[in-house]
PDB file of N, CA and C in Angstrom:
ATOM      1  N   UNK A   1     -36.929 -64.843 169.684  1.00  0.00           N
ATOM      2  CA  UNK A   1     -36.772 -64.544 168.275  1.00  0.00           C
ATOM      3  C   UNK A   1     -38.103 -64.718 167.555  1.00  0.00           C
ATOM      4  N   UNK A   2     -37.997 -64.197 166.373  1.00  0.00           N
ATOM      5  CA  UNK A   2     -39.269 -64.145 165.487  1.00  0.00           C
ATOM      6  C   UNK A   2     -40.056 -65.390 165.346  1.00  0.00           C
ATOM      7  N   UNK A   3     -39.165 -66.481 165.198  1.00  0.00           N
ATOM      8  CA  UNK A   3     -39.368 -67.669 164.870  1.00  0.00           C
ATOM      9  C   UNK A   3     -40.321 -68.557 166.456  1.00  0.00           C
ATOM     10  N   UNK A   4     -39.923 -68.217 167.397  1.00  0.00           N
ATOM     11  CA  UNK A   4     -40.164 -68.847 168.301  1.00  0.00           C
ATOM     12  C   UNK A   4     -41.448 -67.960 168.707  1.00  0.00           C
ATOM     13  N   UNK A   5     -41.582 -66.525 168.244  1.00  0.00           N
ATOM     14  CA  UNK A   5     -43.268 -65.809 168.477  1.00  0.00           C
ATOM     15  C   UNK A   5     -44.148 -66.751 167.892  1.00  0.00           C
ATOM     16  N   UNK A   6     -43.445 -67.501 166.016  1.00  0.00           N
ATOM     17  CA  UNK A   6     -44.636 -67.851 166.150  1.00  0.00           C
ATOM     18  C   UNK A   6     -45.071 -69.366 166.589  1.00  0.00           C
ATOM     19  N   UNK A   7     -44.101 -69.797 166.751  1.00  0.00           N
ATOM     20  CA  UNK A   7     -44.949 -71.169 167.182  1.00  0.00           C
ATOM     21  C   UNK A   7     -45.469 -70.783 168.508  1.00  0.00           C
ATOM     22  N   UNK A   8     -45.549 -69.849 169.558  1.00  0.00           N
ATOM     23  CA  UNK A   8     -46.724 -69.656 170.605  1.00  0.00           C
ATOM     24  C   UNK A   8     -47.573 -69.176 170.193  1.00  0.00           C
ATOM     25  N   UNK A   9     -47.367 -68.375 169.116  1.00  0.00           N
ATOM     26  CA  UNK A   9     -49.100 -67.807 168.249  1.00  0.00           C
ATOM     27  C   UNK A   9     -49.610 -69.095 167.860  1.00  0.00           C
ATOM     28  N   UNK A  10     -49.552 -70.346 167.522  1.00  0.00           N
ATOM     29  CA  UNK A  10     -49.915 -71.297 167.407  1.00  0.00           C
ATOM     30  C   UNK A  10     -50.922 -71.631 168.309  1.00  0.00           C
ATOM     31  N   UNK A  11     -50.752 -70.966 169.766  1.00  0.00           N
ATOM     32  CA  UNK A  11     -51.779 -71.381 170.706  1.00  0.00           C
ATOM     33  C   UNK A  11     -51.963 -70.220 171.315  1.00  0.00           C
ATOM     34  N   UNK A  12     -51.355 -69.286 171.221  1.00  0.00           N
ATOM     35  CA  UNK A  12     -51.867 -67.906 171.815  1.00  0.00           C
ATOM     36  C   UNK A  12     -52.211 -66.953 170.656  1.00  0.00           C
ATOM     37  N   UNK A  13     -53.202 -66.897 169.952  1.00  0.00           N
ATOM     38  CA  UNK A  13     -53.599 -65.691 168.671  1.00  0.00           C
ATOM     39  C   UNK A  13     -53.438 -64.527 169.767  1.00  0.00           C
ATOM     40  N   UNK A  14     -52.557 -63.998 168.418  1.00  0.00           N
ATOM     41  CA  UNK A  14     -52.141 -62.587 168.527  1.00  0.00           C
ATOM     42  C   UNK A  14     -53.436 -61.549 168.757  1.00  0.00           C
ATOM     43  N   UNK A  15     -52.942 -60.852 169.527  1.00  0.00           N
ATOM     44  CA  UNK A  15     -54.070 -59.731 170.520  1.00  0.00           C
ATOM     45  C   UNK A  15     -54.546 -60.243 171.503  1.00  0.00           C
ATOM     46  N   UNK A  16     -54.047 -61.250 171.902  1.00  0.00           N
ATOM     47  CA  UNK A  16     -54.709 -62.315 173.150  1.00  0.00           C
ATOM     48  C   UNK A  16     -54.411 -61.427 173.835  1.00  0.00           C
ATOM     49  N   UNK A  17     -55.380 -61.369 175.510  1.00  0.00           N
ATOM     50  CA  UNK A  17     -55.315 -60.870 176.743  1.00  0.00           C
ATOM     51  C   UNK A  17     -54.670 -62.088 177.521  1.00  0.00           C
ATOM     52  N   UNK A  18     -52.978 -61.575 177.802  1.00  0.00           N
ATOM     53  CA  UNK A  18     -52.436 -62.192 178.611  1.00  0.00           C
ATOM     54  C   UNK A  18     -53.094 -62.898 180.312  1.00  0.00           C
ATOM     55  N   UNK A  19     -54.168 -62.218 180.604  1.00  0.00           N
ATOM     56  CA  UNK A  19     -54.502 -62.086 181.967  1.00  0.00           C
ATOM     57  C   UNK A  19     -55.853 -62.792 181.705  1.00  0.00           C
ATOM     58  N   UNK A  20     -55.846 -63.759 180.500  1.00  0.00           N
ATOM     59  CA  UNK A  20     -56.950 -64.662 180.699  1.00  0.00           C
ATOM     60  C   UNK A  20     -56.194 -65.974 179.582  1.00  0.00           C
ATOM     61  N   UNK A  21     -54.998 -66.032 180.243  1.00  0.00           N
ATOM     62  CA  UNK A  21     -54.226 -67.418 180.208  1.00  0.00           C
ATOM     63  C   UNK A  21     -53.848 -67.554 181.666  1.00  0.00           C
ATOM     64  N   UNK A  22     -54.228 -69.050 182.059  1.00  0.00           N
ATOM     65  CA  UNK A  22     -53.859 -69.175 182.936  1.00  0.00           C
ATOM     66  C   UNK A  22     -52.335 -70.219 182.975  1.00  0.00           C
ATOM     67  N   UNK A  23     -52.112 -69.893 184.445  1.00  0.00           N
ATOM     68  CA  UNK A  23     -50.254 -70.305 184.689  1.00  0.00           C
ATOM     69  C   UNK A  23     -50.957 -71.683 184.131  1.00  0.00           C
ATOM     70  N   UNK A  24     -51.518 -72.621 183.767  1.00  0.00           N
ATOM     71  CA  UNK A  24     -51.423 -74.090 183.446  1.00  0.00           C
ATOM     72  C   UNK A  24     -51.267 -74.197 181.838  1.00  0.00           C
ATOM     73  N   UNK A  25     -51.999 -73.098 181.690  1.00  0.00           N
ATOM     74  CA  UNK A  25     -52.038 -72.851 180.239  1.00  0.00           C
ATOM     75  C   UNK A  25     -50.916 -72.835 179.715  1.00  0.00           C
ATOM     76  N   UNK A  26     -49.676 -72.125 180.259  1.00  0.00           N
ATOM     77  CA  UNK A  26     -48.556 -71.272 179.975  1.00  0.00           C
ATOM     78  C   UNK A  26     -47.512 -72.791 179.984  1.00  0.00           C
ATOM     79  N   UNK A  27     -47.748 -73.379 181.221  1.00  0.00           N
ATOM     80  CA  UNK A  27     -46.729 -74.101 181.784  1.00  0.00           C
ATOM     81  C   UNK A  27     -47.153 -75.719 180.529  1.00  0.00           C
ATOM     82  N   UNK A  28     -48.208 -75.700 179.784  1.00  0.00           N
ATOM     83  CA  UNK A  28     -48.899 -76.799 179.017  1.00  0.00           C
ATOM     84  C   UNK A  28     -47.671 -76.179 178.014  1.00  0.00           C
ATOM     85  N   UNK A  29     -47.849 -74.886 177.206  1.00  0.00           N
ATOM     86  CA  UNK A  29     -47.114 -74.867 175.956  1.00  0.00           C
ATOM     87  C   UNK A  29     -46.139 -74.501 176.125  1.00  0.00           C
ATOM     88  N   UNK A  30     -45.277 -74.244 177.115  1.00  0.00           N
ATOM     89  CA  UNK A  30     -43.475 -74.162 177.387  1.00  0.00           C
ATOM     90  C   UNK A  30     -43.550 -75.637 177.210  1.00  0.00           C
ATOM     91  N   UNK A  31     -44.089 -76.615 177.643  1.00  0.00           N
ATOM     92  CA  UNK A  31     -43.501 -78.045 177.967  1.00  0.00           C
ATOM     93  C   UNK A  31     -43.889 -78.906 175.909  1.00  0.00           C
ATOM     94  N   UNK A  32     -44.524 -78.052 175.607  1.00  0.00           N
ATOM     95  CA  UNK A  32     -44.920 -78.605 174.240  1.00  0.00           C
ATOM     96  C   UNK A  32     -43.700 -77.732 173.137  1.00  0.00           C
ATOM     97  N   UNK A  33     -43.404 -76.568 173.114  1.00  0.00           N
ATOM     98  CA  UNK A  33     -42.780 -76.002 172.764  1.00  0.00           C
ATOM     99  C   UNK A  33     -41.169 -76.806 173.084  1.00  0.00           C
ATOM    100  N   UNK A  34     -40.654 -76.999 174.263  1.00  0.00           N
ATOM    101  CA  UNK A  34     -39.336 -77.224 174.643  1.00  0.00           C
ATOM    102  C   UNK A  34     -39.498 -78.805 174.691  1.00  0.00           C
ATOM    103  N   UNK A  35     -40.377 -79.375 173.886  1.00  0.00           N
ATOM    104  CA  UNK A  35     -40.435 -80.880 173.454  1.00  0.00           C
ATOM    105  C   UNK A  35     -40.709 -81.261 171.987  1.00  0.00           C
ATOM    106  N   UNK A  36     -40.153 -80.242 171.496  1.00  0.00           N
ATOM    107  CA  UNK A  36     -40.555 -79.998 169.928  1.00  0.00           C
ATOM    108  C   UNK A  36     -39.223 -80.063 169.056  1.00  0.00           C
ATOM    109  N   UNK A  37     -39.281 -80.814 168.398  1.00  0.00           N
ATOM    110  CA  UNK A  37     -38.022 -80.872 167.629  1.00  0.00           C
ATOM    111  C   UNK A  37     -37.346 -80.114 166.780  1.00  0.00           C
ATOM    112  N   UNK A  38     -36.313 -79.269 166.592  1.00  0.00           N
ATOM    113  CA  UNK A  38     -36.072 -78.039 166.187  1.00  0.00           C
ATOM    114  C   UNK A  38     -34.909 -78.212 164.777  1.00  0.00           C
ATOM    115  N   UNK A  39     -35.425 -77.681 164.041  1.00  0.00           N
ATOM    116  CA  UNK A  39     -34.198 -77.705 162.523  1.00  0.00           C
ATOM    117  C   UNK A  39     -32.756 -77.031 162.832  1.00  0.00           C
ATOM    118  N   UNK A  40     -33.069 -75.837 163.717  1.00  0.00           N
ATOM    119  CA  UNK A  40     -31.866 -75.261 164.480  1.00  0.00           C
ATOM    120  C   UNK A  40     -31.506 -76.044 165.581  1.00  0.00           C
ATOM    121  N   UNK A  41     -31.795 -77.168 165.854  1.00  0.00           N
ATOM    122  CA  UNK A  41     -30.940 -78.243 166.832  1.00  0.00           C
ATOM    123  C   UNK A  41     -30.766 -79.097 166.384  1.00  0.00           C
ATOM    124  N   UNK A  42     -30.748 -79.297 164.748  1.00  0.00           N
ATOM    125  CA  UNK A  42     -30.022 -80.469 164.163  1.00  0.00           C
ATOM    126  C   UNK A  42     -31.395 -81.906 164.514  1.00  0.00           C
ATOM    127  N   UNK A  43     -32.521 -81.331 164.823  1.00  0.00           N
ATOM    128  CA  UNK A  43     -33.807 -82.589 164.945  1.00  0.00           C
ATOM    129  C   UNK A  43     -33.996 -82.513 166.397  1.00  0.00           C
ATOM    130  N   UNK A  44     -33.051 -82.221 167.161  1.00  0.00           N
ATOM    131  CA  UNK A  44     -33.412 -82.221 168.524  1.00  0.00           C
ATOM    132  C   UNK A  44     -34.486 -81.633 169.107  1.00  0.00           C
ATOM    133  N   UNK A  45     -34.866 -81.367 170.168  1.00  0.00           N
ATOM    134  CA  UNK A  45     -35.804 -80.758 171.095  1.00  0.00           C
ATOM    135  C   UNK A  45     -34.609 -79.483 172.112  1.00  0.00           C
ATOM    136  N   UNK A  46     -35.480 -78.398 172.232  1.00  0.00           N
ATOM    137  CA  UNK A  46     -34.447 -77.814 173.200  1.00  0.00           C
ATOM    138  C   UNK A  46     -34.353 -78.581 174.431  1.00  0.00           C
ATOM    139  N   UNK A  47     -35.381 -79.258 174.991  1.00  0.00           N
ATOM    140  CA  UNK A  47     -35.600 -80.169 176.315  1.00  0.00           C
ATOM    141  C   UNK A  47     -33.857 -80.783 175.789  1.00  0.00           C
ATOM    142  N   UNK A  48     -33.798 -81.820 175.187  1.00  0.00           N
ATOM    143  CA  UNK A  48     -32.896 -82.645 174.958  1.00  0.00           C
ATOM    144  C   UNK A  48     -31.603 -82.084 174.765  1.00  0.00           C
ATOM    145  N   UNK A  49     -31.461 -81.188 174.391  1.00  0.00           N
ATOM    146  CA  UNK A  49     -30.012 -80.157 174.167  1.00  0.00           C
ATOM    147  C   UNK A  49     -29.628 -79.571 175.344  1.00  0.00           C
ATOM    148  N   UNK A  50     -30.515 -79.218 176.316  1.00  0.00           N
ATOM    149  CA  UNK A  50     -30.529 -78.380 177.830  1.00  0.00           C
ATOM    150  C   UNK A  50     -29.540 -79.408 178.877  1.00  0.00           C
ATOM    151  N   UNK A  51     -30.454 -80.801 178.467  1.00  0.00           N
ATOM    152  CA  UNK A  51     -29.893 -81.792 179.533  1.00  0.00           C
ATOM    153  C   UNK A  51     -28.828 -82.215 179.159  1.00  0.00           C
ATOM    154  N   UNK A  52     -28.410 -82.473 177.631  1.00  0.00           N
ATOM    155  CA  UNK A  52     -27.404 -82.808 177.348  1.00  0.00           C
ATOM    156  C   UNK A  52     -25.834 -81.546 177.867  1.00  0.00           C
ATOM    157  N   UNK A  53     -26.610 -80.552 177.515  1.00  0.00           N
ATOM    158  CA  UNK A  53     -25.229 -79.691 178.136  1.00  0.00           C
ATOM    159  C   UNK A  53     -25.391 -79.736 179.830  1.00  0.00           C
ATOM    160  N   UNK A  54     -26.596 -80.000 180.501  1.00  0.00           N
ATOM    161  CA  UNK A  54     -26.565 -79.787 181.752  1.00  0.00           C
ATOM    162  C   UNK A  54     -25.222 -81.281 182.529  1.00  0.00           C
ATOM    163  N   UNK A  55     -25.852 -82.274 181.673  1.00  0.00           N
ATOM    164  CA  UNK A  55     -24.835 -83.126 182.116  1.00  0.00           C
ATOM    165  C   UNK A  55     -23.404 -83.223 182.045  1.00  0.00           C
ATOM    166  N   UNK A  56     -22.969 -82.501 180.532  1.00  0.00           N
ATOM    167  CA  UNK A  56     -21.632 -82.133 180.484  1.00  0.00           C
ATOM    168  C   UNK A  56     -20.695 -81.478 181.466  1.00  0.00           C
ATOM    169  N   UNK A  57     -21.912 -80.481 182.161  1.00  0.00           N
ATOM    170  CA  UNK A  57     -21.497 -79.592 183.129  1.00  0.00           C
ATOM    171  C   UNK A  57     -21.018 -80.485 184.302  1.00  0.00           C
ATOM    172  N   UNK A  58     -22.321 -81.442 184.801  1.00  0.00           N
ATOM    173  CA  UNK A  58     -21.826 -82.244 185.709  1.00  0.00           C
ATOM    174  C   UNK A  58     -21.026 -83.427 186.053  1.00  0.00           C
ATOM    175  N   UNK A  59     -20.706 -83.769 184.825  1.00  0.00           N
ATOM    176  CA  UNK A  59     -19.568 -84.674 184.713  1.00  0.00           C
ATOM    177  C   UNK A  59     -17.729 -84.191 184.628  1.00  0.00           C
ATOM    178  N   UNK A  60     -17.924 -82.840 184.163  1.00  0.00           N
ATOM    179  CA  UNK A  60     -16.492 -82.177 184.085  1.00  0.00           C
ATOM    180  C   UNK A  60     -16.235 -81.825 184.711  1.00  0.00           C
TER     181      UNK A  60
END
């Protein structure tokens, strides 16, 4: 969604050449991004919402 383009424009400016980010680069701001606390998760992090349903799964 729109919202989530821009917080990676935050670290990727727009017109960037994909093919001079490297996979550490990528794998640095998924883990900063999905540790970020979100107004659409009620303050949470998606990290923290993922595991929380992952465990639901494994307990039912």
């Amino acid at each position: 969604n729109e919202h989530t383009n821009g917080l990676i424009r935050q670290y990727i400016p727009k017109k960037s050449e994909f093919d001079n980010i490297s996979k550490e680069q990528i794998v640095t701001i998924a883990h900063k991004l999905n540790h970020r606390p979100r107004k659409s998760l009620n303050h949470k992090t998606p990290f923290e919402v993922f595991m929380h349903s992952f465990h639901q799964i494994l307990v039912a």
